[in-house]
Protein backbone atom coordinates (compact mmCIF):
# COMPACT_ATOMS: atom_id res chain seq x y z
CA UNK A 1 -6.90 28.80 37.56
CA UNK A 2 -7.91 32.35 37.60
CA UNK A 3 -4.59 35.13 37.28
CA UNK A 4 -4.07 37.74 39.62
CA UNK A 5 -6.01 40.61 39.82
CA UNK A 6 -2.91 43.10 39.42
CA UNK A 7 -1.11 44.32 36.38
CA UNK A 8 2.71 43.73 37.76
CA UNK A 9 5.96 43.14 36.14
CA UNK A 10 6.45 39.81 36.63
CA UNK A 11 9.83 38.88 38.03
CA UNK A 12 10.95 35.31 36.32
CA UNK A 13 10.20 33.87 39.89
CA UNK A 14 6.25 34.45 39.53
CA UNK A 15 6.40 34.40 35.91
CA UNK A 16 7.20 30.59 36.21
CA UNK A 17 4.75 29.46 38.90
CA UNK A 18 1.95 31.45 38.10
CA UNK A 19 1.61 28.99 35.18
CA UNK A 20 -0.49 26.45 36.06
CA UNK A 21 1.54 23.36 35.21
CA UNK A 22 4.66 24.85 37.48
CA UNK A 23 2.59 25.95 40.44
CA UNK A 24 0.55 22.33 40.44
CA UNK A 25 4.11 21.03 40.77
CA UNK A 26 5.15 24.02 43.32
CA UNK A 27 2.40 22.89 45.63
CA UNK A 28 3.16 18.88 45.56
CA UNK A 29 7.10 19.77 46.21
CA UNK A 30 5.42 21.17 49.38
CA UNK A 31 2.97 18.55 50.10
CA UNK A 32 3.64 15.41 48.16
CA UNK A 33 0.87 13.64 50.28
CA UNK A 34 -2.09 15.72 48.37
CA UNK A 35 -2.33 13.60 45.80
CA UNK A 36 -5.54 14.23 45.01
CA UNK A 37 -5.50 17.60 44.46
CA UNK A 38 -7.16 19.15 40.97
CA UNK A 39 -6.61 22.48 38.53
CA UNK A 40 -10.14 23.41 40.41
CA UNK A 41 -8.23 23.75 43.62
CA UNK A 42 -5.72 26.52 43.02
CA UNK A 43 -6.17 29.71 43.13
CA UNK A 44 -3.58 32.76 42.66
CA UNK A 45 -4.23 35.20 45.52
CA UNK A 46 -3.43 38.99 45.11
CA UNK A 47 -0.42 40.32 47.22
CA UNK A 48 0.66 44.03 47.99
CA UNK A 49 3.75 44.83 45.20
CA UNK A 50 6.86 45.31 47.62
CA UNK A 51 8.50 46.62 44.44
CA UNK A 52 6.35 49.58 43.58
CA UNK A 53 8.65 50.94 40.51
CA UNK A 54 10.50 47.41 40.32
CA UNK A 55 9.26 44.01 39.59
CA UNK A 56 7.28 41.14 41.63
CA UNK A 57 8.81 38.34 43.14
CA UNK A 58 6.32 37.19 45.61
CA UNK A 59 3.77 34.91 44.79
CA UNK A 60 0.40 33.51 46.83
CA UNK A 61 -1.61 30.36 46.53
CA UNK A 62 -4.79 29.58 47.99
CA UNK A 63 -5.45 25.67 47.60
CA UNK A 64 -8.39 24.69 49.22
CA UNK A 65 -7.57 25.01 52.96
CA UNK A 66 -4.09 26.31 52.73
CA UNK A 67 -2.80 30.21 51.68
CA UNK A 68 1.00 29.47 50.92
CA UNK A 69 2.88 32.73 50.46
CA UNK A 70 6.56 32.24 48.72
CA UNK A 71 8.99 35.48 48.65
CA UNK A 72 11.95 35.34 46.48
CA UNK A 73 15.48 36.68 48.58
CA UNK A 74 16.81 38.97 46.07
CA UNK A 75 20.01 40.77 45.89
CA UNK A 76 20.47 40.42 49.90
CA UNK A 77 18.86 37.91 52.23
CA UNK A 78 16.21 39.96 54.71
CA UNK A 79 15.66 39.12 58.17
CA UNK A 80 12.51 41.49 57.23
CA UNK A 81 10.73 39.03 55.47
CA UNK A 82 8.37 37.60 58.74
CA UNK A 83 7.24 41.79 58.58
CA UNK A 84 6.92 41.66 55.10
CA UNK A 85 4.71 38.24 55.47
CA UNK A 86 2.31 39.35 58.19
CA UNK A 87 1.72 42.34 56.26
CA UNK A 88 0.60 40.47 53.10
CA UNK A 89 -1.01 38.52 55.43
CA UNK A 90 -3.47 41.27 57.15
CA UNK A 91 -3.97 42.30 53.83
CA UNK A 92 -4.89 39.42 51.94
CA UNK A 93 -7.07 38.01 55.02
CA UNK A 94 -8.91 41.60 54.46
CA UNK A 95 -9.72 40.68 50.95
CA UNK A 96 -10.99 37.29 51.91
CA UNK A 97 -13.24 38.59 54.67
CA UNK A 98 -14.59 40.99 52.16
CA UNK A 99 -14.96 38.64 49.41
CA UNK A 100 -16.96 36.44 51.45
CA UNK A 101 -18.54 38.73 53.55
CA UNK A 102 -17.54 37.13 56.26
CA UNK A 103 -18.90 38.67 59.94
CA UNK A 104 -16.37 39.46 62.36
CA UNK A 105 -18.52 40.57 65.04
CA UNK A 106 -21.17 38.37 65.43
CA UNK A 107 -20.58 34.97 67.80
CA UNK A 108 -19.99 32.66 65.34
CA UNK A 109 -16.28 31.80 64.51
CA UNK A 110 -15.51 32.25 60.89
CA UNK A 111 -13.07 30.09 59.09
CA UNK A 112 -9.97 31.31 57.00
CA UNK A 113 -7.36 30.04 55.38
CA UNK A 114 -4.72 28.44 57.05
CA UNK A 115 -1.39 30.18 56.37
CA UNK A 116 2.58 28.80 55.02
CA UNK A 117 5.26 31.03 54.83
CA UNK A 118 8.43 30.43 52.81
CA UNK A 119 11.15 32.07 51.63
CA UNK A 120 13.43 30.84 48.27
CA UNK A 121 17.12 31.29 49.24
CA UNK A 122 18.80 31.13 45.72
CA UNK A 123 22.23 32.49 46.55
CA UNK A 124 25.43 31.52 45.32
CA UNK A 125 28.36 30.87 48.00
CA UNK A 126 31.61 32.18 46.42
CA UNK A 127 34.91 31.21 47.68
CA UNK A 128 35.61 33.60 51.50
CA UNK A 129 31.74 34.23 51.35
CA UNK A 130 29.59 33.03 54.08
CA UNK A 131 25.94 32.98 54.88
CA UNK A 132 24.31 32.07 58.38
CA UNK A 133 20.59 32.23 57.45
CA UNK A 134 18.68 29.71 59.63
CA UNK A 135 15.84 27.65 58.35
CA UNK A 136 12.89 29.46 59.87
CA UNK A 137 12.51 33.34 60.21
CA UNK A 138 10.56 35.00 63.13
CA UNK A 139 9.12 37.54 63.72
CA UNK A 140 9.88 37.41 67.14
CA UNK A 141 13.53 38.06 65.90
CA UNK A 142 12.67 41.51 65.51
CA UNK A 143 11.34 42.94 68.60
CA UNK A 144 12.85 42.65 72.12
CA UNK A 145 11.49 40.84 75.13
CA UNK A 146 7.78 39.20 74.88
CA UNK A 147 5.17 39.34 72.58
CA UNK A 148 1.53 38.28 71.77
CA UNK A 149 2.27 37.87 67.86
CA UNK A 150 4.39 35.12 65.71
CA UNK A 151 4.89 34.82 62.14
CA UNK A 152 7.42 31.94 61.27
CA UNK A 153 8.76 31.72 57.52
CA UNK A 154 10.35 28.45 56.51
CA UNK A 155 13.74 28.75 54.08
CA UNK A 156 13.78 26.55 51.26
CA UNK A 157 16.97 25.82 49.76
CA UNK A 158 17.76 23.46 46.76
CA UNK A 159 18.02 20.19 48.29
CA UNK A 160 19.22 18.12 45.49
CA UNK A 161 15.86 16.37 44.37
CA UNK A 162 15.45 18.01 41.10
CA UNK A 163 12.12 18.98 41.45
CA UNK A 164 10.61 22.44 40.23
CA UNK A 165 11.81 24.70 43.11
CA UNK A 166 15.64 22.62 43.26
CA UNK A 167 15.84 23.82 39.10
CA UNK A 168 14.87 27.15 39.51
CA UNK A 169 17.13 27.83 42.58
CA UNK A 170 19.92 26.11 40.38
CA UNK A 171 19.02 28.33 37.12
CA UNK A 172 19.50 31.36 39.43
CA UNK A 173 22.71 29.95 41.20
CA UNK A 174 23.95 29.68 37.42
CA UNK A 175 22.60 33.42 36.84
CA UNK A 176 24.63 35.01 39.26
CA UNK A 177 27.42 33.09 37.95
CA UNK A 178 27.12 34.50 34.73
CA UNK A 179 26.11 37.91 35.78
CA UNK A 180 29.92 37.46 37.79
CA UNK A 181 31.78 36.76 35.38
CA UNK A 182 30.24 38.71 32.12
CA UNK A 183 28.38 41.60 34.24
CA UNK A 184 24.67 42.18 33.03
CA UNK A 185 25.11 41.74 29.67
CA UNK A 186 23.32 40.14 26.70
CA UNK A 187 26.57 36.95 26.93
CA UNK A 188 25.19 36.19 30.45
CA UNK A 189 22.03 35.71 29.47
CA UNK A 190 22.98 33.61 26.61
CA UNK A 191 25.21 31.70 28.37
CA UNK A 192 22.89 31.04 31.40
CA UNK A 193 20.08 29.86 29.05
CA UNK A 194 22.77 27.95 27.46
CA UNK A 195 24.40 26.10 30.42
CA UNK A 196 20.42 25.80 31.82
CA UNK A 197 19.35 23.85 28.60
CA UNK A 198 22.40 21.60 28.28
CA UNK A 199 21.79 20.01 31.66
CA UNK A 200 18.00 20.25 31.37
CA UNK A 201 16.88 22.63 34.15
CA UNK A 202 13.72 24.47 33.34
CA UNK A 203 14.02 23.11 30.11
CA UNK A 204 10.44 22.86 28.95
CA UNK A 205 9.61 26.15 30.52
CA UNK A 206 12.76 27.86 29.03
CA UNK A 207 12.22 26.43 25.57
CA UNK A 208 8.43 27.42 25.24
CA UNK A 209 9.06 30.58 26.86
CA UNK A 210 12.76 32.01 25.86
CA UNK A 211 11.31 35.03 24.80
CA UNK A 212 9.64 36.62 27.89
CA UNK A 213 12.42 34.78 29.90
CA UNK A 214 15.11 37.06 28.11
CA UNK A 215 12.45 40.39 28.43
CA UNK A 216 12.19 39.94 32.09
CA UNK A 217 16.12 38.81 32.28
CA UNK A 218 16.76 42.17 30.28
CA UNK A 219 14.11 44.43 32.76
CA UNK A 220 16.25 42.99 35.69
CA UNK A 221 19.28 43.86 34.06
CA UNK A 222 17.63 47.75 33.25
CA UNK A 223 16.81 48.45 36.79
CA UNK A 224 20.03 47.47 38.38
CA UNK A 225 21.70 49.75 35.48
CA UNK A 226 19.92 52.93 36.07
CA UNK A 227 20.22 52.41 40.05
CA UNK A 228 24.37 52.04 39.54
CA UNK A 229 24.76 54.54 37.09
CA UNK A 230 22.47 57.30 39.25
CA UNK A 231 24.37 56.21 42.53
CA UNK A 232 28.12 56.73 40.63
CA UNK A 233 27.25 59.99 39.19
CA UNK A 234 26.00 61.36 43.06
CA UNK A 235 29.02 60.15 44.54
CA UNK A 236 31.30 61.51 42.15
CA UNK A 237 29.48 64.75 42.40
CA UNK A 238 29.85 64.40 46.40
CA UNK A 239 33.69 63.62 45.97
CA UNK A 240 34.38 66.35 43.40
CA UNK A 241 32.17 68.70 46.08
CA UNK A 242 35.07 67.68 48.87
CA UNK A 243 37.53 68.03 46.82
CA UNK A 244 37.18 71.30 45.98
CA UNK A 245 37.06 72.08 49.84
CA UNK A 246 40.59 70.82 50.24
CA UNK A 247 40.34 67.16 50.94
CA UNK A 248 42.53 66.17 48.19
CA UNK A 249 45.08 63.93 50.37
CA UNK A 250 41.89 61.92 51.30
CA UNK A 251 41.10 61.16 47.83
CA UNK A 252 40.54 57.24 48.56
CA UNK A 253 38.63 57.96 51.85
CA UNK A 254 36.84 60.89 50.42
CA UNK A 255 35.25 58.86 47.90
CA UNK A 256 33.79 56.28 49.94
CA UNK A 257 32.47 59.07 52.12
CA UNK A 258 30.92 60.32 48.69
CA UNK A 259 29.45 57.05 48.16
CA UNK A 260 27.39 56.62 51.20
CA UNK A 261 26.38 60.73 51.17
CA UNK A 262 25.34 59.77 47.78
CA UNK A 263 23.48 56.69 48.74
CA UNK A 264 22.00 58.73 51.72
CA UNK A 265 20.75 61.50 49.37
CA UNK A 266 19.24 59.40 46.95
CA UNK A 267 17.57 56.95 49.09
CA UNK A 268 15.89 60.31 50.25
CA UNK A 269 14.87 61.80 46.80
CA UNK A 270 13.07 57.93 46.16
CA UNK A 271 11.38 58.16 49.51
CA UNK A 272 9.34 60.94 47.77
CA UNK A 273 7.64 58.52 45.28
CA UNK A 274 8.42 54.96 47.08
CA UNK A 275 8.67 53.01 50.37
CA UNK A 276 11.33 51.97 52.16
CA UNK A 277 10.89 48.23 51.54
CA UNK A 278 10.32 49.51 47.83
CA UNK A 279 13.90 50.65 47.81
CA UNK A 280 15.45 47.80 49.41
CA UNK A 281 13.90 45.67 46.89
CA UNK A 282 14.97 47.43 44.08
CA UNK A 283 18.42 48.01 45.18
CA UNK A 284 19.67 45.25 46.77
CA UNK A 285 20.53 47.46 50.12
CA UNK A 286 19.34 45.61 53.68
CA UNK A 287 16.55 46.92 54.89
CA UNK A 288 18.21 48.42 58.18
CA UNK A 289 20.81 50.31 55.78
CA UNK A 290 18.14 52.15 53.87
CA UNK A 291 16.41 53.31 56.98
CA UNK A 292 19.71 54.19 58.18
CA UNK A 293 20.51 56.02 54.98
CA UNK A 294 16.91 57.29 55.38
CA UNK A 295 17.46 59.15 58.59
CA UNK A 296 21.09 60.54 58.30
């Protein structure tokens, strides 16, 4: 199975089923009638990196017939993702026209690969939290009135089977637990290796491969640092700014107002090396919100 042509960051997410074993059973999770489907089939596709500066939590699988994108919800659950998908889909069609030097302008129709979307919803529900995501994601959702052009994105969710997906949406249910309770520190990552082993999720994986599950767990926990740290030290600057001007009776308010004018200015400073998409990756902040920030 040949790797991808790009030198990313993996995030654990493509780390684990861009090894052969895991992405053989990845694909018969989704279609548990191919049974006769070989190594020789699969093939890793290259996708654009939505996380410029971060890591990569998409992966793409060509197997014989069928491209099968999965995208990994991080930090906040998208409604962006059919966008996201039809752009990785132009893209990746591009490559496959080139690479076979395909003819688009001659009479005869040229085959492609016929696409599947999905999405990995992962999230924890904590007690007064609630999330409405649906089980398919258009891309109709996001314009108004009619259109010429749809892009649907299944959800997958753990549905109890145990299978390869089910255990790695449970090892990053227990994650977030972890991350909860002991912050991102080097005890929740213990501990969530620990609680991961003892009931046997990911266990082969996590045994062979503690050691770049712990890098990658400690990257993760890097970026998030440097993003909160940057984005307290602007807003207390902001506050201390409004402050000075006489706003000390507002000293709660003033704050939060710090926060988002901090927010809003460095959103802006990271549009100068990165996208929009790129930030809302790394950050964790909807899409919407950054543009928002983007623009004030």
């Amino acid at each position: 199975m040949p790797t991808p042509k790009r030198d990313i960051k993996d995030s654990l997410f493509t780390f684990l089923f861009k090894q052969p074993e895991y992405t053989r059973a990845l694909y018969l999770q989704l279609h548990p009638e191919d049974t006769k489907v070989t190594d020789e089939d699969f093939k890793l596709v290259t996708l654009e990196n939505v996380l410029v500066i971060g890591q990569h939590n998409d992966i793409g699988i060509q197997v014989r017939d069928r491209l099968i994108f999965l995208v990994e919800a991080q930090s906040t659950f998208s409604e962006n993702i059919p966008l996201r998908m039809l752009m990785y889909l132009a893209s990746t069609y591009k490559e496959y026209v080139e690479d076979h030097k395909l003819s688009l302008y001659r009479e005869k129709r040229v085959s492609i690969p016929r696409p599947e979307l999905y999405v990995v919803y992962t999230y924890v529900v904590y007690t007064g939290e609630k999330k409405n995501v649906p089980d398919t994601l258009c891309l109709s959702d996001l314009y108004d009135g009619a259109g010429d052009v749809e892009v649907n994105v299944k959800v997958l969710r753990d549905d109890g089977s145990g299978d390869i997906l089910d255990q790695y949406i449970e090892f990053s249910q227990i994650f977030d637990r972890q991350v909860k309770e002991y912050g991102r520190t080097q005890k929740a990552m213990d501990e969530t290796l620990r609680i991961c082993l003892e009931r046997g999720i990911l266990k082969p994986f996590l045994e062979s491969r503690r050691k770049e599950v712990v890098d990658i767990m400690t990257t993760l926990f890097d970026q998030r640092q440097v993003w909160d740290i940057e984005l307290y030290n602007v807003a207390k600057e902001k506050f201390q700014e409004g402050y000075q001007e006489g706003y000390q009776e507002k000293f709660q308010e003033g704050f939060q107002e710090g926060k988002q004018e901090a927010r809003a200015e460095l959103v802006k400073n990271m549009l100068k090396k990165v996208s929009v998409a790129d930030i809302s990756a790394l950050t964790g902040i909807p899409l919407d919100e950054v543009e928002r920030l983007a623009n004030s």
